[in-house]
Protein backbone atom coordinates (compact mmCIF):
# COMPACT_ATOMS: atom_id res chain seq x y z
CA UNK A 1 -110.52 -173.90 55.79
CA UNK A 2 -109.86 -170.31 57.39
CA UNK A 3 -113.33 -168.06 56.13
CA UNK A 4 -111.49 -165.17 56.86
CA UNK A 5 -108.65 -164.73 54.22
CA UNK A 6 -110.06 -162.16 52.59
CA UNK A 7 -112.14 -159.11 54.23
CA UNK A 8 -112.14 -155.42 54.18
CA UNK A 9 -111.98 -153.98 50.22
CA UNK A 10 -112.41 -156.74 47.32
CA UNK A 11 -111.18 -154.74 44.21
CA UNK A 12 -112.37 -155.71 41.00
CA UNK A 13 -110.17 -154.44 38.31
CA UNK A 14 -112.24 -153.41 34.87
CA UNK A 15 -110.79 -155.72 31.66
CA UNK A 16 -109.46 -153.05 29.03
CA UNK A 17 -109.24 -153.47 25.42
CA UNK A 18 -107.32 -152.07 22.53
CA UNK A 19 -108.97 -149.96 19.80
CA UNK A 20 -108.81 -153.79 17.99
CA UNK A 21 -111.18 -155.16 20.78
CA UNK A 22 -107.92 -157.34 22.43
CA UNK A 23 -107.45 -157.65 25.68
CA UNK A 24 -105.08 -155.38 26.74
CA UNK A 25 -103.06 -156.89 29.29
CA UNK A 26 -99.83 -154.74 30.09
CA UNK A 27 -102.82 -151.92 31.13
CA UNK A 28 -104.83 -154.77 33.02
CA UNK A 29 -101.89 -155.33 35.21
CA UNK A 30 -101.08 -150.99 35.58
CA UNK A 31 -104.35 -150.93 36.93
CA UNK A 32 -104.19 -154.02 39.27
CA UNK A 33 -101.00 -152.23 40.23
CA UNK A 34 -103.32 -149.41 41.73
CA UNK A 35 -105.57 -151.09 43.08
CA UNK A 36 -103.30 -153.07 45.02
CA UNK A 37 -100.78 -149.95 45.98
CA UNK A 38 -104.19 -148.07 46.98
CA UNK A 39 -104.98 -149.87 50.11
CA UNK A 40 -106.99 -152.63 48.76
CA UNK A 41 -107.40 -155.67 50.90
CA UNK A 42 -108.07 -158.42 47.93
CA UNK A 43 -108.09 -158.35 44.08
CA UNK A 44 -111.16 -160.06 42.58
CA UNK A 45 -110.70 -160.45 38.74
CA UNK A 46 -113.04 -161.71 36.39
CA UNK A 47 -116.26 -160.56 37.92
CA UNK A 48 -119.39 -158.14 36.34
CA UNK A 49 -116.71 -155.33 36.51
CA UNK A 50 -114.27 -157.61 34.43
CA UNK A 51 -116.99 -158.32 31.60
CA UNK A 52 -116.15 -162.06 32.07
CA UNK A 53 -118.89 -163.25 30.05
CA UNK A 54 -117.45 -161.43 27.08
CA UNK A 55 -114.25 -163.29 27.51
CA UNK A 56 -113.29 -166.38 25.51
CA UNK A 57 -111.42 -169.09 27.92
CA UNK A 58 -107.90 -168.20 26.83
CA UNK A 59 -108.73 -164.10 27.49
CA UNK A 60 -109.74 -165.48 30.87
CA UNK A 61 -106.49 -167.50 31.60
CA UNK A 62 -104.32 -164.73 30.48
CA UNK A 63 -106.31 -162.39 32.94
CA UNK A 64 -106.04 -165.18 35.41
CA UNK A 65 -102.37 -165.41 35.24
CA UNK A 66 -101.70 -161.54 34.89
CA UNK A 67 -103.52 -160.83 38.07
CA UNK A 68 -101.45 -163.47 39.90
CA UNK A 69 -97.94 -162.34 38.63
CA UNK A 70 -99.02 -158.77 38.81
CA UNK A 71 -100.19 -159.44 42.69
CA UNK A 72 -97.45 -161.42 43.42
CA UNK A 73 -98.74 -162.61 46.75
CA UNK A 74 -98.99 -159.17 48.26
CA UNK A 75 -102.79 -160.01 48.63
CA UNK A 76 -105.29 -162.94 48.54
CA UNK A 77 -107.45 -163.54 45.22
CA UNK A 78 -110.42 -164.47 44.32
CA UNK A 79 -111.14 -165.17 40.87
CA UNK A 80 -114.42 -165.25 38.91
CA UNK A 81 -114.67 -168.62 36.99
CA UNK A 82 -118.39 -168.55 36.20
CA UNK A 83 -119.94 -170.26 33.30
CA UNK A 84 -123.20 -171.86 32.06
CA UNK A 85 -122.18 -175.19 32.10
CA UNK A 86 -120.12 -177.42 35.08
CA UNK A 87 -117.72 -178.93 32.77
CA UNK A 88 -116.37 -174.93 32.26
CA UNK A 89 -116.58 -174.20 35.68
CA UNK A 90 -115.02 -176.80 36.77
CA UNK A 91 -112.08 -176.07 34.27
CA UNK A 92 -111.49 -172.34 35.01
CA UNK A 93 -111.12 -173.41 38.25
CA UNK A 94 -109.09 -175.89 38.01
CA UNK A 95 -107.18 -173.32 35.84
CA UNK A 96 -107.33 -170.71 38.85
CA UNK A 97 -106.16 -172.69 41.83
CA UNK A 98 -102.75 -174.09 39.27
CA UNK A 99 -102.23 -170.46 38.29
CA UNK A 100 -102.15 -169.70 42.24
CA UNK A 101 -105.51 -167.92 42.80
CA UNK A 102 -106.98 -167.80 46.86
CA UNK A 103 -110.26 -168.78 46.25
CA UNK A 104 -112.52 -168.67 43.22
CA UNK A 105 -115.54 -166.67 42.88
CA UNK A 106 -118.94 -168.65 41.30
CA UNK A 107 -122.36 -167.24 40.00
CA UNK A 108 -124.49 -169.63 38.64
CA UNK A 109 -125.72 -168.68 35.68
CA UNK A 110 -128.08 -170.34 33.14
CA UNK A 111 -130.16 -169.94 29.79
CA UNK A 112 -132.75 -172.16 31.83
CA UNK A 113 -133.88 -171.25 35.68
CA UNK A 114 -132.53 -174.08 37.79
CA UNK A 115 -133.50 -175.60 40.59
CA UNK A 116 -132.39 -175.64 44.08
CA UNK A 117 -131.08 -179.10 43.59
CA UNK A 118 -129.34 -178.52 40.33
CA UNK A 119 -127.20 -175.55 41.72
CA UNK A 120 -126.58 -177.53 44.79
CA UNK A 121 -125.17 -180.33 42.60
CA UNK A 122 -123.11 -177.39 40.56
CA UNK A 123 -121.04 -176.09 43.07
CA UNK A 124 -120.75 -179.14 44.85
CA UNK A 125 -119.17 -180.83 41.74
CA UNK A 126 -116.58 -177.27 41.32
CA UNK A 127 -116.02 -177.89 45.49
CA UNK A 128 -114.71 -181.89 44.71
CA UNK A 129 -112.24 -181.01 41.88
CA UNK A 130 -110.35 -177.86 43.69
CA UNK A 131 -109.02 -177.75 47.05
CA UNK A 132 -108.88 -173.88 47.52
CA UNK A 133 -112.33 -171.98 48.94
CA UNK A 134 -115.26 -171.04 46.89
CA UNK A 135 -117.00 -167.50 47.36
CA UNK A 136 -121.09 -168.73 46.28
CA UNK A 137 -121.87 -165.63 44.49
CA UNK A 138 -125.52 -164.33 44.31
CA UNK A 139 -126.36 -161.77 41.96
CA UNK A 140 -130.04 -162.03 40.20
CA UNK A 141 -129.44 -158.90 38.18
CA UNK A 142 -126.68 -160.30 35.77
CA UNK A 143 -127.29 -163.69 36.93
CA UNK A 144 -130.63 -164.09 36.30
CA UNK A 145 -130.94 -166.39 39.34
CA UNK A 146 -131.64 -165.25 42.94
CA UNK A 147 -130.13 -167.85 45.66
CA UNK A 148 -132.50 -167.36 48.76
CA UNK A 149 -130.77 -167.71 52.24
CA UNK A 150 -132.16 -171.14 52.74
CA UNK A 151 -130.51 -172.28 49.39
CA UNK A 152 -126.81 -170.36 50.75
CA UNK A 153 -126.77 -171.97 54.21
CA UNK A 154 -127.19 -175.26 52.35
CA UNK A 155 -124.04 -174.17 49.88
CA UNK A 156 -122.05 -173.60 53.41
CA UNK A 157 -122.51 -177.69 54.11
CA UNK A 158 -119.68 -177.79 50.96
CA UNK A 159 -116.79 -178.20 52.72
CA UNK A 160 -114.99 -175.60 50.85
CA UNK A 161 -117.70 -173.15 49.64
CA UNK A 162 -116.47 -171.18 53.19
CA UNK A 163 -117.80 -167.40 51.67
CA UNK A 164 -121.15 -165.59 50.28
CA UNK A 165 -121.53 -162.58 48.20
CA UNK A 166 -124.61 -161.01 48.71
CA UNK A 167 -125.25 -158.88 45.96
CA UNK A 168 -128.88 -159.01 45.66
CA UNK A 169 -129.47 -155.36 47.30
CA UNK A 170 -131.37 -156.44 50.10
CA UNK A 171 -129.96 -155.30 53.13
CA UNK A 172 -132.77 -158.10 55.52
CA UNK A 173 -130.80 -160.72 53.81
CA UNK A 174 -127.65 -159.72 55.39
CA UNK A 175 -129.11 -159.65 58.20
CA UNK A 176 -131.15 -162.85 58.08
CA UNK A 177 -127.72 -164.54 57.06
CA UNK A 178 -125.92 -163.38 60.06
CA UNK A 179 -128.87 -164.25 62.15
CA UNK A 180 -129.07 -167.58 61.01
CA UNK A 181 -125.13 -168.75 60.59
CA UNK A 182 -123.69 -166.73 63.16
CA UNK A 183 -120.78 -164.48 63.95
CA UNK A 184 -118.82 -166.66 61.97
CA UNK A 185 -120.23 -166.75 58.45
CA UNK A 186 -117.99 -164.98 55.71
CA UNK A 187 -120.33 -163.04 53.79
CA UNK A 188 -119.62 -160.08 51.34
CA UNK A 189 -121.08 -157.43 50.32
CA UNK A 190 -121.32 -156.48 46.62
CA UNK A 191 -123.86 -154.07 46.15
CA UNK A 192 -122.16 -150.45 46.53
CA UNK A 193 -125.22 -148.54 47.58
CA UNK A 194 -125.44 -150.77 50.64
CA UNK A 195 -121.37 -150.78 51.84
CA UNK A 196 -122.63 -149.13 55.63
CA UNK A 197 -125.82 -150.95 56.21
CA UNK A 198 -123.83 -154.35 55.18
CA UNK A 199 -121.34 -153.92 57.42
CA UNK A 200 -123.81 -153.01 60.41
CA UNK A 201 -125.10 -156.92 59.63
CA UNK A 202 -121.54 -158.47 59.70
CA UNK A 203 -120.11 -158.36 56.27
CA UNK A 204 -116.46 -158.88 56.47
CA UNK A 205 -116.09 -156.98 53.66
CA UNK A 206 -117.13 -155.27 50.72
CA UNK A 207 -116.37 -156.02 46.81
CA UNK A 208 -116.41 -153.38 45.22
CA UNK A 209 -115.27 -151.34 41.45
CA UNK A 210 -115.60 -148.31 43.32
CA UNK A 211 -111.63 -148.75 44.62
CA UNK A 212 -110.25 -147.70 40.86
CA UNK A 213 -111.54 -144.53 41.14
CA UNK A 214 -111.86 -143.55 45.38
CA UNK A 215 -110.02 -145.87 46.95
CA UNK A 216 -109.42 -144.04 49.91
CA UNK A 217 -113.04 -143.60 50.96
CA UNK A 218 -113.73 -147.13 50.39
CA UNK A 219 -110.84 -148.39 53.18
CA UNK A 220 -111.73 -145.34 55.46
CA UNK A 221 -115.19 -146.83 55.55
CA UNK A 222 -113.88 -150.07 56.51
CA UNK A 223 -111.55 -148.67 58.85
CA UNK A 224 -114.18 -146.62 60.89
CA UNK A 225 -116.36 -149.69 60.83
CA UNK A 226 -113.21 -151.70 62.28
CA UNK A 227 -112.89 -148.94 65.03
CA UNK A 228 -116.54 -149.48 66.01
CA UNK A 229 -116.96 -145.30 64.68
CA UNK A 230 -120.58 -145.15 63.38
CA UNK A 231 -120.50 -141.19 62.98
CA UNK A 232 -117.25 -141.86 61.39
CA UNK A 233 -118.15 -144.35 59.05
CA UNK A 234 -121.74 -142.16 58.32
CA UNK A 235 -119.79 -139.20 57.01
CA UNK A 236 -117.56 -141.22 54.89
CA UNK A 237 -119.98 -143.23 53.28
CA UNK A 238 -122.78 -140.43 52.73
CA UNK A 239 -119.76 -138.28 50.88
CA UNK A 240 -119.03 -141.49 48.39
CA UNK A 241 -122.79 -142.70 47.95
CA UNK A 242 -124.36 -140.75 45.07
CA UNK A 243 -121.17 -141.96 43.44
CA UNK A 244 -121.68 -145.65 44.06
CA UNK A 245 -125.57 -145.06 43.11
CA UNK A 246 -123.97 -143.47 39.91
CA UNK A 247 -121.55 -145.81 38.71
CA UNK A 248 -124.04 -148.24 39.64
CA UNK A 249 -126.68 -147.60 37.63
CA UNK A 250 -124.28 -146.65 34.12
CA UNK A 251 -123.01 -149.74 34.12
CA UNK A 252 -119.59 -150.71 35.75
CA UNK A 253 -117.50 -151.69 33.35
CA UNK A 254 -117.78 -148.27 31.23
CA UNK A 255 -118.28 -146.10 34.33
CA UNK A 256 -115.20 -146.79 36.11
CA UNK A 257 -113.36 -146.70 32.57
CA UNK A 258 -114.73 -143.15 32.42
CA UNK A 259 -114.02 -142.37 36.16
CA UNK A 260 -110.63 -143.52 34.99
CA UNK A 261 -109.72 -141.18 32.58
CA UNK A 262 -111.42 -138.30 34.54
CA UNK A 263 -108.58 -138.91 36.75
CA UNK A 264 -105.94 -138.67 34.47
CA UNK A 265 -105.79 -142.78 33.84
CA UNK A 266 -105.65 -144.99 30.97
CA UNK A 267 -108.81 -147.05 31.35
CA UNK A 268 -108.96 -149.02 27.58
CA UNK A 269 -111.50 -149.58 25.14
CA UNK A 270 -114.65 -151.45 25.97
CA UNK A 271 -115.76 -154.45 24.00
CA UNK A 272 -118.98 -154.40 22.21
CA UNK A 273 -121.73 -154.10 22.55
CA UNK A 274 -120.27 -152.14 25.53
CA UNK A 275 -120.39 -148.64 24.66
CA UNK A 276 -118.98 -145.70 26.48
CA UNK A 277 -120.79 -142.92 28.57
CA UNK A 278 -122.37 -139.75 26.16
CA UNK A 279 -120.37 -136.65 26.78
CA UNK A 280 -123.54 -135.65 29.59
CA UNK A 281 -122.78 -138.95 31.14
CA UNK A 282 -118.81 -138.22 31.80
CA UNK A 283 -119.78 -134.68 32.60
CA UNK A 284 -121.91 -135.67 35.71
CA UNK A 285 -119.66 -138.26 36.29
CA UNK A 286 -116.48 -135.86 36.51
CA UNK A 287 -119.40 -133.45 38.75
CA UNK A 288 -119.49 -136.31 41.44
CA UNK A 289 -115.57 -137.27 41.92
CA UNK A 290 -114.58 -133.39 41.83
CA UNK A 291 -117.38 -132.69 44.56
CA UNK A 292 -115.45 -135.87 46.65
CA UNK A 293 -111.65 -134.45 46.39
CA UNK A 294 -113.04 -130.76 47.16
């Protein structure tokens, strides 16, 4: 299978709710729309940015379906089809590759630590019931598991587990993953504070929620990197990163719906117990994009 469908910007679009808590999926697909007309390079729903654990399976098929017919091939997908137990995982997948997605996207994620073995045997059981690629997703903040290099390289023996998100926020892991799989190994960035330095180790790209709100600073970082710029790509990323650390650290889902409607945008209702920034919070938030467009 080709690793290197996707690179460059991952966008993960937010999920936005009515003032009833309902998915709200004629906005989901205005602000796919964006993200796609923006410059991104993929469309990732379903993710941390997509609250999919707060979804029931049909809000996650409709999402699954809206992205695709909202997309409409202009760009690869990768969808998020995470859940605690195989037999889900498996289906959502299943689900994802019929409703036309690229790839899917997997964390593991468990009430119980598992082993080595037993996420081995989880994503090997996904790999044998979908033909399309798997992105192995590692994430020990919302996961609550941390996949150590050792355990991804083994994932990679999968014949179609072909990418890795690295989102654990340690930048030697990058690098120990492109020391020890080579040139070739698709692996992702996801943690925003980190875009440059990944790159520097050989991420093909970078999955971020930061494209709904400064989409243009996210491709112009990947486009300096492309053009082998360093100064380029320095000055770029230094004027977006107490941004990233911002949205970061308030939570994505509710930061980039804020970020949204600083900018004019409908970004929805959140879902409880998701609540939305204080007054303070959009106030410093509107303080950092205003100090980017001036």
């Amino acid at each position: 299978m080709n690793n290197h469908t996707f690179k460059g910007i991952i966008a993960y679009p937010i999920t936005p709710f009515n003032a009833q808590e309902q998915v709200d999926l004629p906005l989901f697909k205005k602000l796919v729309e964006r993200l796609v007309t923006s410059g991104s390079h993929g469309i990732a729903p379903l993710g941390s940015t997509g609250v999919m654990p707060y979804l029931n399976d049909e809000e996650k098929e409709a999402i699954t379906e809206a992205t695709i017919q909202q997309v409409a091939g202009r760009l690869p997908v990768v969808t998020g089809v995470s859940n605690l137990t195989t037999e889900r995982t498996i289906y959502h997948a299943k689900f994802a590759e019929k409703a036309g997605s690229t790839a899917v996207m997997i964390i593991p994620m468990s009430y119980w630590k598992l082993t080595d073995h037993e996420i081995f045997s989880h994503y090997e059981a996904v790999a044998k019931s979908i033909s399309i690629p798997i992105m192995a997703y590692n994430n020990p903040a919302t996961g609550g598991i941390d996949m150590s290099p050792s355990l991804l390289k083994k994932l990679l023996e999968i014949p179609n587990v072909t990418m890795i998100k690295e989102s654990s926020g340690d930048l030697q892991r990058m690098h120990t993953l492109r020391r020890d799989l080579g040139e070739d190994v698709a692996f992702f960035n996801g943690s925003n504070p980190l875009a440059l330095g990944a790159f520097a180790a050989g991420a093909l790209g970078w999955c971020t929620a930061a494209a709904n709100l400064i989409p243009e600073l996210n491709v112009g970082l990947y486009e300096a990197i492309q053009k082998n710029d360093l100064h380029a790509a320095q000055d770029i990323f230094y004027k977006q990163l107490n941004l990233l650390k911002y949205i970061l650290a308030k939570g994505l889902p509710r930061a980039i719906k804020s970020g949204l409607e600083i900018l004019g945008e409908d970004g929805g209702e959140l879902r409880g117990p998701l609540k939305p920034l204080n007054s303070q919070e959009v106030t410093e938030l509107a303080t950092l994009l205003n100090a980017i467009s001036a």
